[in-house]
Protein backbone atom coordinates (compact mmCIF):
# COMPACT_ATOMS: atom_id res chain seq x y z
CA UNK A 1 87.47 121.52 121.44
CA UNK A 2 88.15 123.88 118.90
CA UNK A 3 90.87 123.71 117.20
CA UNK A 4 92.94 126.21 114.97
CA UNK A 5 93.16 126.30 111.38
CA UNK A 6 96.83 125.40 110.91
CA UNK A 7 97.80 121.70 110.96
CA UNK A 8 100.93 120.47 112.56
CA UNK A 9 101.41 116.37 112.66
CA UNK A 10 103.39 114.47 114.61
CA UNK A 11 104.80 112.03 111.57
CA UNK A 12 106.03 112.84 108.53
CA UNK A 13 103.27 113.80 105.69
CA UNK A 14 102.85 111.99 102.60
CA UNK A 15 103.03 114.19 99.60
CA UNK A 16 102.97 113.71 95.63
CA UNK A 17 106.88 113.69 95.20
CA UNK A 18 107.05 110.99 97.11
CA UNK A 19 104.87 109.40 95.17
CA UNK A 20 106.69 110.08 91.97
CA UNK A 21 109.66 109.15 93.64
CA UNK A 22 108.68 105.67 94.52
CA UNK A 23 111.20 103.23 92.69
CA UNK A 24 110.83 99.35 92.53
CA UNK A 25 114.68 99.15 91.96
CA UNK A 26 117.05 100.39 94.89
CA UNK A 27 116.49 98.52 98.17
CA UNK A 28 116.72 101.27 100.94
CA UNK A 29 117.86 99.08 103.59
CA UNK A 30 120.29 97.67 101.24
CA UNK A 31 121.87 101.35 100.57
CA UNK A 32 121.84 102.63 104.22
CA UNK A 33 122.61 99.31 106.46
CA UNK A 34 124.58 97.36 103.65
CA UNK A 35 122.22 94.03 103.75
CA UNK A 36 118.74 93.86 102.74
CA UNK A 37 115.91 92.40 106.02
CA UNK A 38 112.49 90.59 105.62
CA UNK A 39 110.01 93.18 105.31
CA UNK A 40 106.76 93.49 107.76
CA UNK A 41 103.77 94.88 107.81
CA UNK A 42 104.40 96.50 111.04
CA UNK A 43 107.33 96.72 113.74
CA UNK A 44 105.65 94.24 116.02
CA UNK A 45 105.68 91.83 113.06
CA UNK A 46 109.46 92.00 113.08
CA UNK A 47 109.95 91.77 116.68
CA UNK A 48 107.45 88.32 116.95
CA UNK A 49 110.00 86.80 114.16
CA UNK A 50 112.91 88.04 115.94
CA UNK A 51 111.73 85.90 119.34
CA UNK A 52 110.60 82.75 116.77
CA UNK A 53 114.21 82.78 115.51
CA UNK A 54 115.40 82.26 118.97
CA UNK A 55 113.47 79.35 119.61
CA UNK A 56 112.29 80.14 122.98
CA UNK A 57 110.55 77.69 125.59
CA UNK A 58 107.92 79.19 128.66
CA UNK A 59 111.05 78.69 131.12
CA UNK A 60 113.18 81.55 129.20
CA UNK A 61 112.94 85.14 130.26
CA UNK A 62 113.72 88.45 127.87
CA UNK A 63 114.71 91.30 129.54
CA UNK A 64 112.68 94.60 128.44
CA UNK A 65 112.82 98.15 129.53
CA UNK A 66 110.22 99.36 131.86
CA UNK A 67 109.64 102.46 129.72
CA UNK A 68 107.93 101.02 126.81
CA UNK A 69 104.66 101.69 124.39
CA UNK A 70 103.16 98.31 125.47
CA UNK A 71 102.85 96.73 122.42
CA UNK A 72 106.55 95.32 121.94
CA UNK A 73 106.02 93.89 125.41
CA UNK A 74 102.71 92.25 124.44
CA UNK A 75 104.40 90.81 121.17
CA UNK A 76 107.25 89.14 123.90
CA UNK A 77 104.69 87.31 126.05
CA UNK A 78 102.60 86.40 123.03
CA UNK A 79 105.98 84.23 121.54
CA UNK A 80 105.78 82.59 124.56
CA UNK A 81 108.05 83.79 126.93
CA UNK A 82 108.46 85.78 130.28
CA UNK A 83 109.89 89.42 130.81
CA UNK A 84 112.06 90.79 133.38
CA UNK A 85 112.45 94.66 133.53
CA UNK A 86 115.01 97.13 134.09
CA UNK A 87 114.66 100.43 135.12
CA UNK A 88 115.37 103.82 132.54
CA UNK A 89 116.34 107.10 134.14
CA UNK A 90 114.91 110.55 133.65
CA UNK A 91 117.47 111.11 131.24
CA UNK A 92 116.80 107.77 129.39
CA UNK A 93 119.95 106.19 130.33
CA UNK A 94 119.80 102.49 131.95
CA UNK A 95 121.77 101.08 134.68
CA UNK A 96 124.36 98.55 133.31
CA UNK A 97 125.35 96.87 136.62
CA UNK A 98 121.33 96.66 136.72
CA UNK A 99 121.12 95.14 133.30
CA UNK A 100 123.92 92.53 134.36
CA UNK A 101 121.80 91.66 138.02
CA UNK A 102 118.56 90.28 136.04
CA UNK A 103 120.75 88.11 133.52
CA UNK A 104 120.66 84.26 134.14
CA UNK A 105 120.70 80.89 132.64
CA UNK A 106 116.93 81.46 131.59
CA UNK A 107 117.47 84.38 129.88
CA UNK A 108 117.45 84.76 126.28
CA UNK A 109 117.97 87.94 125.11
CA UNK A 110 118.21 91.62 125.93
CA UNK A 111 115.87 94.05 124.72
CA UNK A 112 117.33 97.40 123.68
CA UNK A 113 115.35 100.49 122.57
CA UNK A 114 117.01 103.66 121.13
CA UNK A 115 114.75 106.00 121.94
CA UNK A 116 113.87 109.32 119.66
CA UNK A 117 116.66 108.01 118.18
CA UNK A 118 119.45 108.50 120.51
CA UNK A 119 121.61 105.72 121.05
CA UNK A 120 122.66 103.59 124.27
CA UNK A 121 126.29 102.76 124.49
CA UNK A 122 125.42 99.67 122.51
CA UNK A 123 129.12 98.61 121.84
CA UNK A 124 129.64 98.09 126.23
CA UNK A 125 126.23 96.69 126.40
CA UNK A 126 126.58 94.33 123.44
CA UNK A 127 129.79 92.94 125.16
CA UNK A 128 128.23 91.99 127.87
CA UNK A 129 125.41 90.34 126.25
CA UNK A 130 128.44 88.25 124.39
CA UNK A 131 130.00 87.65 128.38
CA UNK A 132 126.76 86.30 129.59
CA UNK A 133 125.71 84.24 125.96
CA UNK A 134 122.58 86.04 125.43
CA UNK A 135 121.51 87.86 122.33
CA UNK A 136 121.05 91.14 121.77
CA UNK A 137 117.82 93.00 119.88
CA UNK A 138 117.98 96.61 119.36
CA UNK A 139 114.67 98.25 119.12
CA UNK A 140 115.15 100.23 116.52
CA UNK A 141 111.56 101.93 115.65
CA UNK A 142 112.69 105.02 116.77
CA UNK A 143 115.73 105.03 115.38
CA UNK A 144 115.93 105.06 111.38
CA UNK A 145 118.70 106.11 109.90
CA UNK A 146 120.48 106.87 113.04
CA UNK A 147 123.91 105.70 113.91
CA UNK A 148 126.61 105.19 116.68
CA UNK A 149 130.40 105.84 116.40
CA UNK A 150 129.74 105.72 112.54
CA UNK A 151 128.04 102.75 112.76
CA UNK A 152 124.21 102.43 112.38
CA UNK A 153 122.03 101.75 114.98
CA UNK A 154 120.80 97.56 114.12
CA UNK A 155 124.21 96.81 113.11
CA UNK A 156 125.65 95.87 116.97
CA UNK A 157 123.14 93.79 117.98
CA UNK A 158 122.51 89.65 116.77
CA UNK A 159 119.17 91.46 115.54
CA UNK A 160 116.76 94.74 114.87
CA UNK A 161 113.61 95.89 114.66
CA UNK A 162 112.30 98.65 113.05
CA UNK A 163 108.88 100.38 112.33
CA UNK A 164 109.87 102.68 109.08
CA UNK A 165 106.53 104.61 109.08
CA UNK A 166 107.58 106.36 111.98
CA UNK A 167 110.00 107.79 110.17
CA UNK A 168 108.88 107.85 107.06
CA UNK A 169 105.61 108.93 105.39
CA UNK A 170 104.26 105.14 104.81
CA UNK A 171 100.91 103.45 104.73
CA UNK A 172 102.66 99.90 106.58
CA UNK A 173 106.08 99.16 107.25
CA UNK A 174 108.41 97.11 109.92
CA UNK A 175 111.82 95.36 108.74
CA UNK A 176 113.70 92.75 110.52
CA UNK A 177 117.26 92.79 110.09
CA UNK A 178 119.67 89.94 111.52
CA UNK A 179 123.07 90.00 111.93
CA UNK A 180 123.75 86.51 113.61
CA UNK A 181 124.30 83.86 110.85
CA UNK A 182 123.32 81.80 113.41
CA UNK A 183 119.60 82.59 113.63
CA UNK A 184 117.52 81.42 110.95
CA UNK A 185 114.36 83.52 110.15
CA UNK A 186 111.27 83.66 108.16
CA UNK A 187 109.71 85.17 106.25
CA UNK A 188 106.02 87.08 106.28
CA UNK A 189 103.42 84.39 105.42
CA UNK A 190 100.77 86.62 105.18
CA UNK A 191 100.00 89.45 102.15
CA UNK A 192 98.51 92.94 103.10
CA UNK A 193 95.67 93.91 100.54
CA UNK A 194 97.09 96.50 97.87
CA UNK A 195 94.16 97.76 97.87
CA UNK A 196 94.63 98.72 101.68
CA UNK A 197 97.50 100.27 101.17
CA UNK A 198 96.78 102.28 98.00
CA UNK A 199 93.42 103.91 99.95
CA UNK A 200 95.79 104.75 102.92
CA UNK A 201 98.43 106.35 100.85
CA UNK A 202 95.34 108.61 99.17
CA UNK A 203 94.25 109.59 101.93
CA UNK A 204 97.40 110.77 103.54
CA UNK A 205 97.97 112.60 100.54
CA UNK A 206 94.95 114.09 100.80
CA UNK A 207 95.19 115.28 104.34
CA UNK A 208 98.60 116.62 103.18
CA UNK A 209 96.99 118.65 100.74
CA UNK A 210 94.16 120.16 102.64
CA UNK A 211 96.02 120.44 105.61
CA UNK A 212 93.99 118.08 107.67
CA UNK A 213 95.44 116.03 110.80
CA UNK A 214 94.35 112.39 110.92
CA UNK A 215 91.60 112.77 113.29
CA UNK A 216 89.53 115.47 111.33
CA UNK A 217 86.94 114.25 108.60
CA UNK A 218 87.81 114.74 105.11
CA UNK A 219 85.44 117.36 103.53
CA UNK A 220 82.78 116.34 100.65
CA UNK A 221 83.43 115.26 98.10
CA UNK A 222 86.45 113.61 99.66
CA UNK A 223 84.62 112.11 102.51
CA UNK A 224 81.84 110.55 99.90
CA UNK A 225 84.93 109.09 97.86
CA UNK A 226 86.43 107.64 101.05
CA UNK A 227 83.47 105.98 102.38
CA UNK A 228 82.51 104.47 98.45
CA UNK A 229 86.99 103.16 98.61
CA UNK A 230 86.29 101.47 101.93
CA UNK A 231 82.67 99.72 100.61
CA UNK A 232 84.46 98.27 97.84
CA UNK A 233 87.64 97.15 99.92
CA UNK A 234 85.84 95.70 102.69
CA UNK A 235 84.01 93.65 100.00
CA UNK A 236 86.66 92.31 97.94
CA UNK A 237 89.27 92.08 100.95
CA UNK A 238 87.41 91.76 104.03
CA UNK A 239 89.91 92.71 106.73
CA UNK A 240 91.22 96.46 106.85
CA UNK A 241 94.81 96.40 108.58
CA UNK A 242 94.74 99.60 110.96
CA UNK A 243 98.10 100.60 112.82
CA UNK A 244 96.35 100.03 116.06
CA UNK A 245 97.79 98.64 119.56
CA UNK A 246 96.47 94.50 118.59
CA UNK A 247 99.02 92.04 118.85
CA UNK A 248 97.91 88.75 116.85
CA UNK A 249 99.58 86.50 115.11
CA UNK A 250 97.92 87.50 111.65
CA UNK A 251 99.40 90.62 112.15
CA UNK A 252 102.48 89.68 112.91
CA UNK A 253 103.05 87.58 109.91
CA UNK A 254 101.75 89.92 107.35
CA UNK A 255 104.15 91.47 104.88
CA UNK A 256 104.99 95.17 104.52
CA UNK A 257 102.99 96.53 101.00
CA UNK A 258 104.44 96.54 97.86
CA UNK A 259 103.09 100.12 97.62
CA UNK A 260 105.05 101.06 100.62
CA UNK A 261 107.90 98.99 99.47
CA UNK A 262 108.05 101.49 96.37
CA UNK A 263 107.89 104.30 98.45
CA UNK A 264 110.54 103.50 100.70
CA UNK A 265 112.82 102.73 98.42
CA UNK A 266 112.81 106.19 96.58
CA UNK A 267 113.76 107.93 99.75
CA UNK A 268 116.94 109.92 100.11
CA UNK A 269 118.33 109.16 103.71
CA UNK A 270 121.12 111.95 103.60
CA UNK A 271 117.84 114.23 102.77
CA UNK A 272 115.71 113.11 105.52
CA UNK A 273 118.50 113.13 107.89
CA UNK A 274 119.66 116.60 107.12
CA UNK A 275 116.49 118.04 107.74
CA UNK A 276 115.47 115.80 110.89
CA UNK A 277 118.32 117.18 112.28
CA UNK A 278 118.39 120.70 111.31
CA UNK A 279 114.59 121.12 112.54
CA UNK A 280 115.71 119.45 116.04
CA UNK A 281 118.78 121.82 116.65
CA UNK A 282 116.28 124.84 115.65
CA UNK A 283 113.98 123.99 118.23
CA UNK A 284 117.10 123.24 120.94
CA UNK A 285 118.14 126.98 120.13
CA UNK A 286 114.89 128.76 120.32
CA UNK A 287 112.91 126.75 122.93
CA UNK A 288 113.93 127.28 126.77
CA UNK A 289 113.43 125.73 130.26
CA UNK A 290 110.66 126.84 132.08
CA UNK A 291 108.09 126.35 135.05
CA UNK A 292 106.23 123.87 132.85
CA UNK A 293 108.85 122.73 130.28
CA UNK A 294 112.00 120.87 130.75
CA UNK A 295 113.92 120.39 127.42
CA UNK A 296 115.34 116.54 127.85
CA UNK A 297 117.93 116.26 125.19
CA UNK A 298 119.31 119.98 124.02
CA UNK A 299 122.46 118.63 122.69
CA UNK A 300 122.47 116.22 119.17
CA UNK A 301 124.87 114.09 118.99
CA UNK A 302 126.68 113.35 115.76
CA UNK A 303 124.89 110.48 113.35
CA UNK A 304 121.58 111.25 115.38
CA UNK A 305 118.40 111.25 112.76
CA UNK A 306 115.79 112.06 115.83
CA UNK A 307 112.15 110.84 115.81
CA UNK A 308 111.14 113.74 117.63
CA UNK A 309 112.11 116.86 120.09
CA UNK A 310 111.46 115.15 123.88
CA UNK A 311 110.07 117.82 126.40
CA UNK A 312 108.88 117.03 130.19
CA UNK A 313 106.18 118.12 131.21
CA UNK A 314 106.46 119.38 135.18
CA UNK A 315 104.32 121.53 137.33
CA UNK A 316 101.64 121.68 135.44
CA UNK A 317 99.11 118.98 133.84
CA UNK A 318 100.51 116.63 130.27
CA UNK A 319 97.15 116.15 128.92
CA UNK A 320 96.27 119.80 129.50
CA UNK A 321 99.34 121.14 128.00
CA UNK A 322 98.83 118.32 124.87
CA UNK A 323 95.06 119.32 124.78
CA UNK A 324 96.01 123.05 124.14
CA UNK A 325 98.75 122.56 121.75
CA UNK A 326 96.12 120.62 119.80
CA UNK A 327 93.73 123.72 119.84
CA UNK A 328 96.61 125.72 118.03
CA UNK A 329 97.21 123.01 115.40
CA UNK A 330 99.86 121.29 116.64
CA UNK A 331 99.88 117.22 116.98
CA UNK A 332 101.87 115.74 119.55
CA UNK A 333 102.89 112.17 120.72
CA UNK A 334 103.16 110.62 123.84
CA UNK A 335 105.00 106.92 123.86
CA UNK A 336 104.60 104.95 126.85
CA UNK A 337 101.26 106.53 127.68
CA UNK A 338 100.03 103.32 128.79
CA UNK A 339 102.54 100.57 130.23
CA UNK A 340 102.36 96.87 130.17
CA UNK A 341 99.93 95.13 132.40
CA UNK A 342 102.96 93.20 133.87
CA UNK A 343 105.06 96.08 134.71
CA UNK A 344 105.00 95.94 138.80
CA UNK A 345 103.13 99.05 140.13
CA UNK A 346 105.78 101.55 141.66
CA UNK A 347 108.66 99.60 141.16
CA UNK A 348 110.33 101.63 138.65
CA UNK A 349 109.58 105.06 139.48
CA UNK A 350 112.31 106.75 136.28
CA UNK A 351 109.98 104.78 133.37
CA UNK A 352 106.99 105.72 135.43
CA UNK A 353 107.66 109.36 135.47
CA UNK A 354 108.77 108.77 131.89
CA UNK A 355 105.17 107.66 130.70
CA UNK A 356 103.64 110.52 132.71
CA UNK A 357 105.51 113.47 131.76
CA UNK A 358 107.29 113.39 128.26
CA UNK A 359 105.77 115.01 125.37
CA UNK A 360 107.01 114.35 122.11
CA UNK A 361 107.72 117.51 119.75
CA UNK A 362 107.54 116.83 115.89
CA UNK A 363 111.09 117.50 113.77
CA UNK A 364 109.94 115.60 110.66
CA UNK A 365 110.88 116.36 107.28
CA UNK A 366 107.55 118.31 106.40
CA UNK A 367 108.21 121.12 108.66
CA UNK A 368 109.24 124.19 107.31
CA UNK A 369 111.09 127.04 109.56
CA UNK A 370 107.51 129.32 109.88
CA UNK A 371 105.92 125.91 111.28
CA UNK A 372 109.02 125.73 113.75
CA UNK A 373 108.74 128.83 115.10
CA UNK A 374 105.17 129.17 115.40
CA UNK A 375 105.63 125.87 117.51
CA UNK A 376 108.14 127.55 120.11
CA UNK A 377 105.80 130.26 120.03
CA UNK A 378 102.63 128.66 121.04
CA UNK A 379 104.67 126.74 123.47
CA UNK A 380 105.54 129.88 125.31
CA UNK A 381 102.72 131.36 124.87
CA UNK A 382 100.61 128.29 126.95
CA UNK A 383 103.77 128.28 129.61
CA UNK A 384 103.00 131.42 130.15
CA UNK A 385 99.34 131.38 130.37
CA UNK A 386 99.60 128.09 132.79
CA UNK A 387 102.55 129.96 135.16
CA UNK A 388 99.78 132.92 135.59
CA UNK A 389 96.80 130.41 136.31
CA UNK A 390 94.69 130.36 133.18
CA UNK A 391 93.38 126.58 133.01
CA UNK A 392 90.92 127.19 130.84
């Protein structure tokens, strides 16, 4: 497939200020949600100390939403324990009287995602986690710097998760953060190799600079650089952590980077927020409904820092639509592609359109307003060309 010159990612780009702003000083967490967590290597490490703290046995049951990326559920059945789901709408809002139906003296906790960063009404829904004695996590990997009523989003439930590198432009990173003295957790066992971490961050840099998305090869004498890095790595280090879909417990207990660490704490949230949201209400204003595209959240609610601009895709083929975006430069994400294994076929047919239709618009803070509206314009230029029958 060939694919167009300009580069458009999905995540935020690491670029030399951010590297110059890296700081070993001012915890970021600390700043924005007032109490420092344990630091992970990734999300899922967070989320498999979050079900150790709860001390679970093989009779208790979690209760996850059926719209999901598959590895959060994978991390719950590999504490130990069984999952019950409940269905998300189109809209992704969940049924509370639903939530309420699957609760009983097995189960442990309630599993809450934010998604894109818009919140449930996690005040009603932590209440009745309180009525029926079960804890509440909020899954908040989407949702970074987003917040609820005034309050951020992590601070309602006994504990959250969070995988900052969505967000942010990071090498590694997932965080823990409890809020129920009564839950004792620890911390990371296991430490990442610097060296890991200090390659990665290069390289992003690098595909920053020459515009490259993360699936294109770097160009000579880049590439010859790379390849010499990863020889001497692999020697002295052996493993090489990837941000791929395994769930082990050596992942799971390894700590986020120190070089990521430094990173993170030199970000600005107001900055990152401002922009998140001011590229997301751009794109609600200039993109429209259409054969092929239905716009899933045009309105932004106050204290919202979005992960990304949802879309469905209807009438027309997802991967096709994806695939041609991609030709024009523009990087896309899908989550919930691929559902748990234990999610009953046909049983939940709102997450099941879910994983089939949404497409997942960048807003990050790299893009600037030419990159925005060369987006919209692509996107109406391929609606246009699918409504009139050109597939190819």
């Amino acid at each position: 497939m060939q694919k167009h010159a300009r580069t458009i990612t999905e995540h935020a780009r690491l670029c030399i200020p951010d590297i110059v702003n890296a700081s070993n000083a001012d915890d970021l967490f600390k700043r924005f949600y007032g109490k420092r967590p344990c630091l992970f290597y990734f999300g899922r490490g967070a989320l498999w100390h979050a079900m150790k703290a709860m001390a679970l046995s093989a009779a208790d049951n979690i209760i996850v939403p059926a719209y999901h990326c598959g590895v959060e559920i994978e991390t719950i059945v590999m504490a130990g324990t069984h999952v019950r789901y409940y269905e998300v709408q189109e809209d992704l809002t969940i049924d509370q009287n639903g939530l309420a139906s699957l609760m009983d003296a097995g189960t442990k906790a309630l599993l809450l995602i934010h998604y894109f960063g818009f919140p449930h009404p996690v005040e009603t829904i932590k209440q009745l986690c309180v009525s029926r004695n079960i804890f509440l996590i909020e899954d908040c990997c989407h949702a970074l710097f987003s917040c609820y009523r005034g309050k951020p989003l992590g601070s309602f439930g006994d504990m959250a998760i969070f995988s900052q590198r969505k967000t942010l432009p990071l090498p590694d990173g997932g965080a823990l953060l409890v809020n129920n003295p009564a839950l004792k957790t620890s911390p990371p066992t296991g430490k990442p190799g610097e060296f890991v971490a200090i390659k990665k961050a290069l390289g992003m840099v690098a595909r920053t600079t020459f515009h490259l998305d993360k699936g294109t090869k770097l160009p000579p004498p880049l590439s010859i650089i790379a390849a010499t890095v990863d020889r001497i790595i692999a020697k002295r280090v052996g493993i090489r952590y990837s941000a791929g879909q395994e769930v082990t417990e050596d992942r799971c207990t390894l700590a986020m980077s120190q070089t990521s660490t430094w990173f993170m704490n030199g970000i600005r949230p107001a900055l990152i927020i401002e922009k998140r949201r001011s590229n997301y209400l751009w794109l609600a204003r200039n993109l429209r409904n259409s054969t092929c595209v239905k716009l899933m959240k045009n309105e932004l609610p106050d204290g919202v820092c979005p992960l990304f601009f949802p879309i469905m895709i209807k009438g027309c083929n997802r991967q096709q639509f994806q695939d041609r975006l991609f030709s024009a430069g523009i990087t896309t994400f899908i989550f919930g592609k691929e559902l748990h294994e234990s999610l009953p076929a046909r049983r939940f047919p709102g997450a099941e359109k879910l994983s089939q239709r949404v497409l997942c618009l960048p807003v990050h803070q790299g893009l600037s307003h030419s990159e925005l509206a060369y987006m919209v314009n692509t996107i109406q230029r391929i609606t246009q060309e699918l409504e009139h029958g050109d597939h190819h």
